[in-house]
N, C-alpha and C. Protein backbone atom coordinates (compact mmCIF):
# COMPACT_ATOMS: atom_id res chain seq x y z
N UNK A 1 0.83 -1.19 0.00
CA UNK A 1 0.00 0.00 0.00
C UNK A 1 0.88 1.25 0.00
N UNK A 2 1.73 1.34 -0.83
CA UNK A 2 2.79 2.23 -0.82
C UNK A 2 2.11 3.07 -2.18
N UNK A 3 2.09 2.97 -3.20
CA UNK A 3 1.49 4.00 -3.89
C UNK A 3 -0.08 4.44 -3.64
N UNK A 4 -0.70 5.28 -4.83
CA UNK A 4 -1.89 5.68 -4.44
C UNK A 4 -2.88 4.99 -4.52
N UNK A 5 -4.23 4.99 -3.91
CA UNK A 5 -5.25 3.47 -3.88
C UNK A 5 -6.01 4.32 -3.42
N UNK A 6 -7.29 4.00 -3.51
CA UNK A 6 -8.85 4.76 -3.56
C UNK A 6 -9.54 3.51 -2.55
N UNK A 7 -10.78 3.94 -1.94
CA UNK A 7 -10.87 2.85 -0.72
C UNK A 7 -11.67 1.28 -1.14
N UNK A 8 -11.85 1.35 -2.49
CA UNK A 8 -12.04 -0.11 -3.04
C UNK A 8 -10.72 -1.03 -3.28
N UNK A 9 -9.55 -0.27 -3.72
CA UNK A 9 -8.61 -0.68 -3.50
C UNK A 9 -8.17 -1.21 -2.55
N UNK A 10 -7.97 -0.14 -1.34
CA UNK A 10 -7.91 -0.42 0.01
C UNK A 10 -8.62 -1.70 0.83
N UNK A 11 -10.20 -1.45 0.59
CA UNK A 11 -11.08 -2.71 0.83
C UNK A 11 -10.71 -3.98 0.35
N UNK A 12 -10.20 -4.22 -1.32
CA UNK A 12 -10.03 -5.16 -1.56
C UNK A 12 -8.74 -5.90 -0.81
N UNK A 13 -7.80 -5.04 -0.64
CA UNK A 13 -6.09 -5.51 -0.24
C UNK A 13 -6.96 -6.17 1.09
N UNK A 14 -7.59 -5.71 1.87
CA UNK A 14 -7.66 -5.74 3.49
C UNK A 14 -8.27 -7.26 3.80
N UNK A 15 -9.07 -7.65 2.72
CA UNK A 15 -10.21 -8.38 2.38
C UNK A 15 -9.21 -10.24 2.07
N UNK A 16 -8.25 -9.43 1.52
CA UNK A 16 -7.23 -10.61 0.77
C UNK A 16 -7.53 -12.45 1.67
N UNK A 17 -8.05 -13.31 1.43
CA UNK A 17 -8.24 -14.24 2.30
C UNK A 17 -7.05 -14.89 2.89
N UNK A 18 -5.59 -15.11 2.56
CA UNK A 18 -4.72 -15.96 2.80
C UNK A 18 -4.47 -15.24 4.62
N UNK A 19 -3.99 -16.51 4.92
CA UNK A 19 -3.90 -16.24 6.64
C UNK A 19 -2.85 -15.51 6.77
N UNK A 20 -3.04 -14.24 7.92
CA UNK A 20 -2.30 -12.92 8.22
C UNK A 20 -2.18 -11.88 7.33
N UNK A 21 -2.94 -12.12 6.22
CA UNK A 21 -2.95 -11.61 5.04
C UNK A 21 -3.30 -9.63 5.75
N UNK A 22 -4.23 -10.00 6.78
CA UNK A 22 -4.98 -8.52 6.96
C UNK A 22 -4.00 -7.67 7.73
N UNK A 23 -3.19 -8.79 9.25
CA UNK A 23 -1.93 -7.86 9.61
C UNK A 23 -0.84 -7.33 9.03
N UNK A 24 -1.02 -8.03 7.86
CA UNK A 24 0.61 -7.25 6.97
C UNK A 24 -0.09 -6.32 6.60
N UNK A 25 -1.17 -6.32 6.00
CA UNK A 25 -1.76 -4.61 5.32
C UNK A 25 -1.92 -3.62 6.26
N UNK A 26 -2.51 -4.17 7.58
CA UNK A 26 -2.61 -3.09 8.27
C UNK A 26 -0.88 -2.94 8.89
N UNK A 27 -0.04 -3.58 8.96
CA UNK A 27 1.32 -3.14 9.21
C UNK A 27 1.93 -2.07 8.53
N UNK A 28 1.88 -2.84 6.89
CA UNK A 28 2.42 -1.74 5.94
C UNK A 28 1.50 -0.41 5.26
N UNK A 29 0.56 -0.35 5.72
CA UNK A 29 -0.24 0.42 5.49
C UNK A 29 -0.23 1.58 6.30
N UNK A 30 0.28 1.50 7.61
CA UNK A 30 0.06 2.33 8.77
C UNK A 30 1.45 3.96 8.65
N UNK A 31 1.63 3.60 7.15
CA UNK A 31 2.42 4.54 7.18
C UNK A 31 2.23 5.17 5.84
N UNK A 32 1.03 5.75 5.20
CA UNK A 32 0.36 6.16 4.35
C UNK A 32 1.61 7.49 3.83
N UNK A 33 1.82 7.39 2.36
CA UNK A 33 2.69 8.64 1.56
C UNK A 33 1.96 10.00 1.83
N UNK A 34 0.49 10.23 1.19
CA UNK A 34 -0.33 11.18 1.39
C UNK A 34 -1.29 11.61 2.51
N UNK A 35 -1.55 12.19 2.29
CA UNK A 35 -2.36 12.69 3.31
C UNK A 35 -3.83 12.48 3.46
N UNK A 36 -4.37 12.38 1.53
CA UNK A 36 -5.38 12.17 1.69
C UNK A 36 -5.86 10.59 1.49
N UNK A 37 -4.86 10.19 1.34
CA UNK A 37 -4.43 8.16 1.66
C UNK A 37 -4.94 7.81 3.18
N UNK A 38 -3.79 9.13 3.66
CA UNK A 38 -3.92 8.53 5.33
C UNK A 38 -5.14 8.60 6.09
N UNK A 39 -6.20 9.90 5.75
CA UNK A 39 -7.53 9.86 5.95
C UNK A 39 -8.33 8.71 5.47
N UNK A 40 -8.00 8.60 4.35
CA UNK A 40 -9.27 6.65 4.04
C UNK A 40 -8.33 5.78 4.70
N UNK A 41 -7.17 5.79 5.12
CA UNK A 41 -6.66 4.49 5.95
C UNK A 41 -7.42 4.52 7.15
N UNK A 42 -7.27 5.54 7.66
CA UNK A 42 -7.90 5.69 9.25
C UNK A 42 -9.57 5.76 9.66
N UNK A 43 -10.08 5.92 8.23
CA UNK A 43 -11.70 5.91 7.77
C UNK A 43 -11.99 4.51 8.22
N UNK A 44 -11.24 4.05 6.79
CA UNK A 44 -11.43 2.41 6.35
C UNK A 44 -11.20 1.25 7.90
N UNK A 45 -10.05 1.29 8.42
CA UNK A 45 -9.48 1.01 9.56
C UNK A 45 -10.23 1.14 10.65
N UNK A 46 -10.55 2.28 11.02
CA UNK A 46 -11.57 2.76 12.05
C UNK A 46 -13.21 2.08 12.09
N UNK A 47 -13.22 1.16 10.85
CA UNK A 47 -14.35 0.54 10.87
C UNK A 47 -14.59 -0.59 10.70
N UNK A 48 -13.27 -1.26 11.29
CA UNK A 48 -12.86 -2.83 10.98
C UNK A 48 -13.03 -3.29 12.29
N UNK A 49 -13.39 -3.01 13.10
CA UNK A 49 -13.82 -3.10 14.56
C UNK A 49 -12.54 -3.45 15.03
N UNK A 50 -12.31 -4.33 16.25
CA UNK A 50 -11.54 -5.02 17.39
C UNK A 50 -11.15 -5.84 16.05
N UNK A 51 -10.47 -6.29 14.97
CA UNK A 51 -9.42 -7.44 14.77
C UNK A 51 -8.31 -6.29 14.45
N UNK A 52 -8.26 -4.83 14.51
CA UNK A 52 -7.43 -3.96 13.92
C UNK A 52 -6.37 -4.18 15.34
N UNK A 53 -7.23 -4.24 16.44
CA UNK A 53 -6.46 -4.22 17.54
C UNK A 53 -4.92 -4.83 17.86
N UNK A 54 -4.96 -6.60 17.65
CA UNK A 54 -3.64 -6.80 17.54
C UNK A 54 -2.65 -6.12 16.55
N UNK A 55 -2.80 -6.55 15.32
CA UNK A 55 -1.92 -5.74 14.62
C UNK A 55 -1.58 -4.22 14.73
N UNK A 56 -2.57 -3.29 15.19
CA UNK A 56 -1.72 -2.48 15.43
C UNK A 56 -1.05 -1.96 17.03
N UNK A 57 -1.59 -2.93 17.70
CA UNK A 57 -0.61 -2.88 18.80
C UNK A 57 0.96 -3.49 18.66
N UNK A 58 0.92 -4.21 17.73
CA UNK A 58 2.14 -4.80 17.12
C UNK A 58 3.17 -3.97 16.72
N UNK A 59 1.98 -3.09 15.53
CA UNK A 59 2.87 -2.29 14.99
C UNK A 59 3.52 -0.95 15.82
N UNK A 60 2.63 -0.09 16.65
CA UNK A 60 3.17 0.62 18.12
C UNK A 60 4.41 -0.06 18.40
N UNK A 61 4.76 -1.26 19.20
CA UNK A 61 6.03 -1.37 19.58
C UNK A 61 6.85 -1.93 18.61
N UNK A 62 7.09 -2.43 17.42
CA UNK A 62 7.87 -2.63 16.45
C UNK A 62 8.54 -1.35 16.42
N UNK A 63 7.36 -0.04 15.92
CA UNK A 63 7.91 1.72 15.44
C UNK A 63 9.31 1.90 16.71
N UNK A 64 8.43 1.67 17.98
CA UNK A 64 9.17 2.13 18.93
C UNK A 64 10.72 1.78 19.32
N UNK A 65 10.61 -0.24 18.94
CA UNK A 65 12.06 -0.83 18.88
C UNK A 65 12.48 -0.40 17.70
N UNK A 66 12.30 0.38 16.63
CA UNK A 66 12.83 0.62 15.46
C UNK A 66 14.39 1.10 15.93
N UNK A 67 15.81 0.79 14.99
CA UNK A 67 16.64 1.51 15.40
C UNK A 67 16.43 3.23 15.04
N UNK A 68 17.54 3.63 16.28
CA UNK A 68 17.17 4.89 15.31
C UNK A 68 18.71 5.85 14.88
N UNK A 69 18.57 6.33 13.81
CA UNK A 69 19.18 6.38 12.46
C UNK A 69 19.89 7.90 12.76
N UNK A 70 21.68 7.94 13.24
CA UNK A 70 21.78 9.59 13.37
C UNK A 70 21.76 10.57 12.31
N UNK A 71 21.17 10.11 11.40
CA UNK A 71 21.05 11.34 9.99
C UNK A 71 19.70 11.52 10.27
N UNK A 72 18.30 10.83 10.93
CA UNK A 72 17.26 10.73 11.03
C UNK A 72 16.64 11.65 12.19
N UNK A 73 16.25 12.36 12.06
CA UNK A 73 15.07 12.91 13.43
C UNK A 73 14.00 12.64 14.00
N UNK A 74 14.10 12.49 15.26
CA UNK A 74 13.12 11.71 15.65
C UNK A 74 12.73 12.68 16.74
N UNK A 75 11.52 12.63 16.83
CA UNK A 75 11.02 13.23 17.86
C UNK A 75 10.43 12.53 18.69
N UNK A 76 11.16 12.20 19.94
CA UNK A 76 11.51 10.82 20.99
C UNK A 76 11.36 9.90 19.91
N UNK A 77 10.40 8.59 20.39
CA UNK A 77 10.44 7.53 19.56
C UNK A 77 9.06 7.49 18.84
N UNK A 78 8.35 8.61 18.75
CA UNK A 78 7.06 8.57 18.02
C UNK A 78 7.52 8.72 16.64
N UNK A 79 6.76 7.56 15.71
CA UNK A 79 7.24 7.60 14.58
C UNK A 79 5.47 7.51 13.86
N UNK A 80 5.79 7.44 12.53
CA UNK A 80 4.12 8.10 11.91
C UNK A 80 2.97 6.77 11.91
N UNK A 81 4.03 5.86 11.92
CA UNK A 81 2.91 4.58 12.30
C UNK A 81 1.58 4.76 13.80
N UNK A 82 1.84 5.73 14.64
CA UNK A 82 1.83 5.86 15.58
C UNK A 82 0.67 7.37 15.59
N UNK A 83 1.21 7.81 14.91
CA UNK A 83 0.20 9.08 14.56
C UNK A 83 -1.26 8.71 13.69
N UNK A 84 -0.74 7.15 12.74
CA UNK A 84 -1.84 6.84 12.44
C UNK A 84 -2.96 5.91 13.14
N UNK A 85 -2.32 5.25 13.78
CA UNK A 85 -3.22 4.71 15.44
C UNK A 85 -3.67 5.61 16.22
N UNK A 86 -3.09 6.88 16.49
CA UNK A 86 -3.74 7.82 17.42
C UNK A 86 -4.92 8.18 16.71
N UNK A 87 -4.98 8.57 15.63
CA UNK A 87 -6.16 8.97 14.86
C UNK A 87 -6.93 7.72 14.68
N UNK A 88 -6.85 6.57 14.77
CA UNK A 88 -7.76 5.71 14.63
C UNK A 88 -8.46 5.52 15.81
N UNK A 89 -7.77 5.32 17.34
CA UNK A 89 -8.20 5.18 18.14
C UNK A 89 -9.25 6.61 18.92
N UNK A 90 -8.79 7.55 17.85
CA UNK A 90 -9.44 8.69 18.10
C UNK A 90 -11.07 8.35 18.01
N UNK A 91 -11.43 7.83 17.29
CA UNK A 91 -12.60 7.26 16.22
C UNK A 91 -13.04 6.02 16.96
N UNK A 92 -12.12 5.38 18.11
CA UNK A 92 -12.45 4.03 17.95
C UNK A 92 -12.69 3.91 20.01
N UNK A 93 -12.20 4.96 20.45
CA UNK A 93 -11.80 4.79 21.38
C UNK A 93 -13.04 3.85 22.05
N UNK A 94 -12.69 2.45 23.25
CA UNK A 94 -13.55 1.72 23.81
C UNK A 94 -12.86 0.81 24.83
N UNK A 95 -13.47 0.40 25.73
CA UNK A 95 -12.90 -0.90 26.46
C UNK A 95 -11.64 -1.37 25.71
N UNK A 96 -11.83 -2.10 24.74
CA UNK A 96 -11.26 -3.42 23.81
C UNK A 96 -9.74 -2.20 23.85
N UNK A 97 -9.99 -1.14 23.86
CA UNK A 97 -8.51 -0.79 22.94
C UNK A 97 -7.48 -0.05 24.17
N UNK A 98 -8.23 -0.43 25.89
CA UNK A 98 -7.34 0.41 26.96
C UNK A 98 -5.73 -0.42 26.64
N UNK A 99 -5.25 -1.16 26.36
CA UNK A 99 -3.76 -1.50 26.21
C UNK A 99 -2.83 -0.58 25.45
N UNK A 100 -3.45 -0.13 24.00
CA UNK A 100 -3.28 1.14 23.50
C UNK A 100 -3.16 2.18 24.36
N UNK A 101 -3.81 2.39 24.76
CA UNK A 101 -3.82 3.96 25.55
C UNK A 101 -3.01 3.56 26.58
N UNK A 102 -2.59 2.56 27.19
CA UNK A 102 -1.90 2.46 28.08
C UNK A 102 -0.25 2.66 27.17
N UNK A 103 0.12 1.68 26.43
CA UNK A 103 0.95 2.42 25.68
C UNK A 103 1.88 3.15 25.47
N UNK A 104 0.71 4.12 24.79
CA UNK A 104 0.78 5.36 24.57
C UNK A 104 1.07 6.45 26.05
N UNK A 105 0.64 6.05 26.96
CA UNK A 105 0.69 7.16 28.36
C UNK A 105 1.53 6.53 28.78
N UNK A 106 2.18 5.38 28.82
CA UNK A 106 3.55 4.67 29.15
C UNK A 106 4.55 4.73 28.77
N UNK A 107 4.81 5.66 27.34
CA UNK A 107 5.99 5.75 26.84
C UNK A 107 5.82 6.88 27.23
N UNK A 108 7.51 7.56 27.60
CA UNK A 108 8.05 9.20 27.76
C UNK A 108 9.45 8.52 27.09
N UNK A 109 9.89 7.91 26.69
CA UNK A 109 10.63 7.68 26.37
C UNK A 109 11.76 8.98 25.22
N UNK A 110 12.06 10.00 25.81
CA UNK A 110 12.80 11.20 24.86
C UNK A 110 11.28 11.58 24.94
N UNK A 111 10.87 12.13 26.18
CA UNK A 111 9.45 13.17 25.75
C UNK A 111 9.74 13.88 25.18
N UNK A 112 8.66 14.40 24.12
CA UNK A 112 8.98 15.22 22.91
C UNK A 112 7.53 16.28 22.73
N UNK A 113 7.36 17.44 22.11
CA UNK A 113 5.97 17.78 22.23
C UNK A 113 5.28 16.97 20.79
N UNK A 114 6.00 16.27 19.97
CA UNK A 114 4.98 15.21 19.25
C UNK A 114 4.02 14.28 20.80
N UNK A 115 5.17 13.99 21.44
CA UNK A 115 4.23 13.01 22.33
C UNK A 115 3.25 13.25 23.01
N UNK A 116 3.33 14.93 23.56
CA UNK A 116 2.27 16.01 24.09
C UNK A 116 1.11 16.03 23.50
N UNK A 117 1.59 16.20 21.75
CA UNK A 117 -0.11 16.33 21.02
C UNK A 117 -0.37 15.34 20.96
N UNK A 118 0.45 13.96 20.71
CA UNK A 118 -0.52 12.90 21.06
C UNK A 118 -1.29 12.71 22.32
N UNK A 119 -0.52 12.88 23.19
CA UNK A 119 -1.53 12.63 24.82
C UNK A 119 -2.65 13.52 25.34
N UNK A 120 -2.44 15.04 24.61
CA UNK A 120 -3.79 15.77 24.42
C UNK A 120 -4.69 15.57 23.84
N UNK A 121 -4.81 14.71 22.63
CA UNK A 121 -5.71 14.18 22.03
C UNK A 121 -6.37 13.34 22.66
N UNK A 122 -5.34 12.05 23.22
CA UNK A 122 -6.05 10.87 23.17
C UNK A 122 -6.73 11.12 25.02
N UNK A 123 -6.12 11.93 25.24
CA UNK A 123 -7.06 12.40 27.03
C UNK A 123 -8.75 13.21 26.12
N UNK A 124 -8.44 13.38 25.61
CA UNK A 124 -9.88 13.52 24.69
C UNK A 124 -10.77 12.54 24.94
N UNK A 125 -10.39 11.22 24.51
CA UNK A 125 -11.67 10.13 24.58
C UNK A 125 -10.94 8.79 25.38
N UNK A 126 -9.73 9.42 26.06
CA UNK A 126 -9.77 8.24 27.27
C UNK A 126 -10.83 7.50 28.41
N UNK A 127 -11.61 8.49 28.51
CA UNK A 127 -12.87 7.88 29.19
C UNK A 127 -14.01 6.99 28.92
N UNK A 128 -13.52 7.34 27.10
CA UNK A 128 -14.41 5.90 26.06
C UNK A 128 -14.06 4.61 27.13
N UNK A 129 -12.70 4.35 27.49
CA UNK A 129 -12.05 2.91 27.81
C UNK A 129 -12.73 2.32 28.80
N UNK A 130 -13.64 3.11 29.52
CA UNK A 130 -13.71 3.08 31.30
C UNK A 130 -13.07 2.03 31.91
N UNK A 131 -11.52 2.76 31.81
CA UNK A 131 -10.67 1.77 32.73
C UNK A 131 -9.97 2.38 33.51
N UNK A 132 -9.84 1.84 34.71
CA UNK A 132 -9.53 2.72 35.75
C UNK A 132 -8.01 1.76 36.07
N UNK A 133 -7.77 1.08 35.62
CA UNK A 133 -6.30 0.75 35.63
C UNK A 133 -5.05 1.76 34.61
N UNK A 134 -6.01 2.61 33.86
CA UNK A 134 -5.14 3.84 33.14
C UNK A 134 -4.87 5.38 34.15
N UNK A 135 -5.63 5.19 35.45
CA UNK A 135 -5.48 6.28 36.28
C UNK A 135 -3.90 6.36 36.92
N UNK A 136 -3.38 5.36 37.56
CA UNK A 136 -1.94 5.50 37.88
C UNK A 136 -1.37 6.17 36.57
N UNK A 137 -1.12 5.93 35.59
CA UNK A 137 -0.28 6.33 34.86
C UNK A 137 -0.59 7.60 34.28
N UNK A 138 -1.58 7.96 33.99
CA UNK A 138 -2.92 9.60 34.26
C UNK A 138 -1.92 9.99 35.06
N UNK A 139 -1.97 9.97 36.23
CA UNK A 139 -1.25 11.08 37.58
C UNK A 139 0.35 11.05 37.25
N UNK A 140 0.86 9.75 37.16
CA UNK A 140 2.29 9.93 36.96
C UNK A 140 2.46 10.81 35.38
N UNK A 141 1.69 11.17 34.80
CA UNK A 141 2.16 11.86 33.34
C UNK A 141 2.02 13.41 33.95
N UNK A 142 1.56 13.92 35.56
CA UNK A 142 1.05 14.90 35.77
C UNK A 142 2.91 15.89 36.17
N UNK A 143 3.95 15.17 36.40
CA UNK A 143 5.50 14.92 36.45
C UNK A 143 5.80 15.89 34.81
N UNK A 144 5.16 15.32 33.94
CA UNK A 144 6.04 15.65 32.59
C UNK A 144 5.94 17.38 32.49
N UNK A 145 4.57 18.06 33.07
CA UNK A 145 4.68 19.19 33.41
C UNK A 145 5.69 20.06 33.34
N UNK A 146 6.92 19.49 34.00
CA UNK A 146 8.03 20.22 34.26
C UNK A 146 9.18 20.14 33.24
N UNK A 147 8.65 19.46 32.61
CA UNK A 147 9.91 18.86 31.37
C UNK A 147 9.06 19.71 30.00
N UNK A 148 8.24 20.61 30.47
CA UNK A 148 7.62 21.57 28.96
C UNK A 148 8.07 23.10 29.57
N UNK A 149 8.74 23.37 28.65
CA UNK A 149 8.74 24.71 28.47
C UNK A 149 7.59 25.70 29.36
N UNK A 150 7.58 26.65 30.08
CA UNK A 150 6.87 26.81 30.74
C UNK A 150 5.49 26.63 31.58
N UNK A 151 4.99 25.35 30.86
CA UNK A 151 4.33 24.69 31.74
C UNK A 151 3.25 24.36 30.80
N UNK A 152 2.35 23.74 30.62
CA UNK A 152 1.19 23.27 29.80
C UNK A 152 -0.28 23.34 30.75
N UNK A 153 -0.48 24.56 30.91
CA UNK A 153 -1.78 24.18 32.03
C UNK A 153 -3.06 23.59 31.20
N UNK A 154 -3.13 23.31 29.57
CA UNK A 154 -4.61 22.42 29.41
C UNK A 154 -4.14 21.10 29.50
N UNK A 155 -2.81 20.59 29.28
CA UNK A 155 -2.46 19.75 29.40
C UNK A 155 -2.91 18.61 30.91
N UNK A 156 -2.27 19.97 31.68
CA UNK A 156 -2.62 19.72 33.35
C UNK A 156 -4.51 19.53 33.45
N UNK A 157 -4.92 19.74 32.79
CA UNK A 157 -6.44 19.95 33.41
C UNK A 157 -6.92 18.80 32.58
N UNK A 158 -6.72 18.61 31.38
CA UNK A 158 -6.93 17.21 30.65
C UNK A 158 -6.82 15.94 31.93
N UNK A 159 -5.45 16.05 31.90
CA UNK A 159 -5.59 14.76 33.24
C UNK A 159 -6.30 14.76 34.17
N UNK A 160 -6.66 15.79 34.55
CA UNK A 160 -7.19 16.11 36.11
C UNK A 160 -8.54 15.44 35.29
N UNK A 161 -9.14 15.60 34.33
CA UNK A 161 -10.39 15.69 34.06
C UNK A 161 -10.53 14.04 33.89
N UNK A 162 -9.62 13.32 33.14
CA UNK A 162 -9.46 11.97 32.86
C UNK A 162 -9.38 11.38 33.90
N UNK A 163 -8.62 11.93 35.59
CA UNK A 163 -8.82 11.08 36.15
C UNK A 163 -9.93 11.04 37.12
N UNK A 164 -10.46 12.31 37.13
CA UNK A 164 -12.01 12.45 37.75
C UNK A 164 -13.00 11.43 37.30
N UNK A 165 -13.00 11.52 35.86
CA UNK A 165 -13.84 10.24 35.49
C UNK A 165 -13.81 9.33 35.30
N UNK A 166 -11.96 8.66 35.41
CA UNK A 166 -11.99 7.10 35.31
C UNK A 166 -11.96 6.64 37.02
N UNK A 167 -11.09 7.64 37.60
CA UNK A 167 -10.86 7.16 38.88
C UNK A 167 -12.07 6.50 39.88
N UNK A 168 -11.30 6.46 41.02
CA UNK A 168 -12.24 5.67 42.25
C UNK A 168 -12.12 6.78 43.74
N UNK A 169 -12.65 6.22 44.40
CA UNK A 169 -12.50 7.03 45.76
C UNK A 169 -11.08 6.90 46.30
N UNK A 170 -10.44 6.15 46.23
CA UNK A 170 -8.79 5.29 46.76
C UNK A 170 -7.83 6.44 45.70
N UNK A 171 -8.27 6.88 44.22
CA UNK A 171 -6.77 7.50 44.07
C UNK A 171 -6.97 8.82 44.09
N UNK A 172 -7.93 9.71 45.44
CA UNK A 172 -7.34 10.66 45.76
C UNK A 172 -5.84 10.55 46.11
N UNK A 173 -5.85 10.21 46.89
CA UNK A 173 -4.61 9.56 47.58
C UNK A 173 -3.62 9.50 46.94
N UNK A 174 -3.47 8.57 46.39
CA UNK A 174 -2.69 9.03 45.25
C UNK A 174 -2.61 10.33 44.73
N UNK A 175 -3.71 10.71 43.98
CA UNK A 175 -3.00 12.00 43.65
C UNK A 175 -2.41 13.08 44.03
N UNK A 176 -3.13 13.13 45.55
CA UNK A 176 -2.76 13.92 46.40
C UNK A 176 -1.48 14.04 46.70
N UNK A 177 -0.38 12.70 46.71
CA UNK A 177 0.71 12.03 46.99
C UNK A 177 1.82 12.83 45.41
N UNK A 178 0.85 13.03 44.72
CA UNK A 178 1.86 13.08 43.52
C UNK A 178 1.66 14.22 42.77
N UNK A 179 0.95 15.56 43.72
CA UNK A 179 0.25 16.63 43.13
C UNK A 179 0.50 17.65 44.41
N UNK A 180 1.12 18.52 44.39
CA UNK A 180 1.44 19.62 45.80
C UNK A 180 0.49 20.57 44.93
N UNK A 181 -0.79 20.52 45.20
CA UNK A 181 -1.70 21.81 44.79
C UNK A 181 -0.68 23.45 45.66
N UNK A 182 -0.33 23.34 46.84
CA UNK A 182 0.00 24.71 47.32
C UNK A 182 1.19 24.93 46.78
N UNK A 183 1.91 23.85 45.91
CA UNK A 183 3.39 24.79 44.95
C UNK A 183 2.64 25.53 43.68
N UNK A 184 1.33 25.49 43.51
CA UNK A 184 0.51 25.28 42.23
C UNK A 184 0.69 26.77 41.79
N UNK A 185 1.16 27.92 40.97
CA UNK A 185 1.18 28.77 41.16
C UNK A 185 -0.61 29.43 39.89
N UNK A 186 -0.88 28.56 39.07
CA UNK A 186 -1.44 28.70 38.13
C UNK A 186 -3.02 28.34 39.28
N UNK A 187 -3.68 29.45 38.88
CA UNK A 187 -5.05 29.04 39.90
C UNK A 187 -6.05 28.10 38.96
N UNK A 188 -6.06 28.21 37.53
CA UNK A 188 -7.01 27.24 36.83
C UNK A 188 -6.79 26.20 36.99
N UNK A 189 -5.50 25.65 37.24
CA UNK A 189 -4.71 24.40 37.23
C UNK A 189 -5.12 24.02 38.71
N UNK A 190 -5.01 24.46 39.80
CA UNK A 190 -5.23 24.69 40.80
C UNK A 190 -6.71 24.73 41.34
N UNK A 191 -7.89 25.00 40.96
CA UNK A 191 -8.92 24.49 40.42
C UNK A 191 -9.47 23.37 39.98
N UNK A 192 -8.74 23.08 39.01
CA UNK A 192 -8.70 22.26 37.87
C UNK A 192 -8.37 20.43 39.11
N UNK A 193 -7.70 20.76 39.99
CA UNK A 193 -6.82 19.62 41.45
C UNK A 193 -8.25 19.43 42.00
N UNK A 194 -8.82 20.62 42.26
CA UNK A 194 -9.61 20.65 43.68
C UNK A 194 -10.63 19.84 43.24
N UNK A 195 -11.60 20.22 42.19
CA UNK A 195 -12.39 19.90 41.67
C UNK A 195 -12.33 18.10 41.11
N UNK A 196 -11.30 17.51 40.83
CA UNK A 196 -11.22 16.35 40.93
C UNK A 196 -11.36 15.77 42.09
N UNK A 197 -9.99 16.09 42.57
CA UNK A 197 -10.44 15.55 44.61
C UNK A 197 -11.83 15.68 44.64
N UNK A 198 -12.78 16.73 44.59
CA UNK A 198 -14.01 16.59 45.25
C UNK A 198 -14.87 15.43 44.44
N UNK A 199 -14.24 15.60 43.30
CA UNK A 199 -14.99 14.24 42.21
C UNK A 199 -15.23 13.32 42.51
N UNK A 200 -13.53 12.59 43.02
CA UNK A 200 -13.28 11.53 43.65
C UNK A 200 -13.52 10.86 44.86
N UNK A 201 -13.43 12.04 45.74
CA UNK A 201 -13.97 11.88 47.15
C UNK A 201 -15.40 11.60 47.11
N UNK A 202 -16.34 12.14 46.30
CA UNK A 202 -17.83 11.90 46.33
C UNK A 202 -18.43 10.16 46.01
N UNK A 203 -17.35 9.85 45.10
CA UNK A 203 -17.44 8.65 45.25
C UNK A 203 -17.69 7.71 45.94
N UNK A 204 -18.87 6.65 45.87
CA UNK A 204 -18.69 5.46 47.34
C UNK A 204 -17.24 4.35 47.38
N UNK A 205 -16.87 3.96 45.68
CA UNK A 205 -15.39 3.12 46.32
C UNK A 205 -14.49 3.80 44.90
């Protein structure tokens, strides 16, 4: 799927019956030339339900063990295979796909602000997953804060908001543990703390 293809094309390659036939397309596919390729990949893809899942969790850590190349730039280890899963899971977000998003909020690996716009996005429809085993790693991304250029306060309130609604009554505590609201100098951000705690606390477990 390296040159140009229209989505009957696409349909037909995906369709191919021989066994694994569908993970190699969606492997080599996940790195579309154009732009307006990469929109019917992520169309087409986005509507193949849960079998897209393995393969492209495959393909996520393959990109990531990729070597990497000193004539090459990389911004950490996000590579475009990766930009095209974010946009799928954008579309797709659900239960079936929290390993993804875990992932994705698991790598800092050379944080980069590619990795930023990915994690602003996908705190977008993290709450599709309702999994509350993605909240630890929610609070620990609340750390990268300090590693941006003067600070990211929607960034900060994204999480706060993700973990208000995945969390439980138990990770105030946690957050509390991993969040000094009174160093907070930003009051929206600061807000943005309280208003979870009270989220969480209202909770029965």
């Amino acid at each position: 799927m390296r040159d140009h293809f229209d989505e009957e094309i696409l349909r037909g390659v995906l369709a191919h019956p021989e066994e694994g036939a569908f993970d190699a397309m969606v492997a080599n596919g996940l790195r579309p030339h154009y732009s307006i390729e990469a929109d019917l990949l992520v169309e087409v893809l986005a509507g193949d339900g849960e079998r897209i899942i393995a393969p492209m969790t495959d393909c996520f850590h393959a990109a990531l063990a990729r070597s990497m190349f000193p004539d090459r730039f990389y911004a950490g280890k996000m590579d475009m295979e990766h930009a095209t899963i974010m946009r799928i899971l954008l579309k797709v977000a659900s239960p079936a796909y929290t390993d993804l998003f875990l992932a994705y909020f698991n790598d800092r690996n050379a944080f980069s602000e590619l990795h930023l716009h990915f994690y602003k996005k996908l705190l977008d429809v993290v709450v599709k997953t309702d999994a509350p085993e993605l909240v630890e790693p929610l609070i620990d991304m609340l750390a990268l804060d300090k590693d941006i250029i003067g600070g990211d306060a929607a960034f900060m309130k994204k999480i706060f908001k993700a973990v208000g609604q995945l969390g439980r009554r138990a990770d105030a505590a946690l957050l509390a543990s991993q969040f000094n609201v009174a160093d907070e100098a930003r009051p929206d951000v600061a807000t943005a703390y309280q208003a979870t705690m009270a989220r969480l606390l209202k909770k029965k477990t």
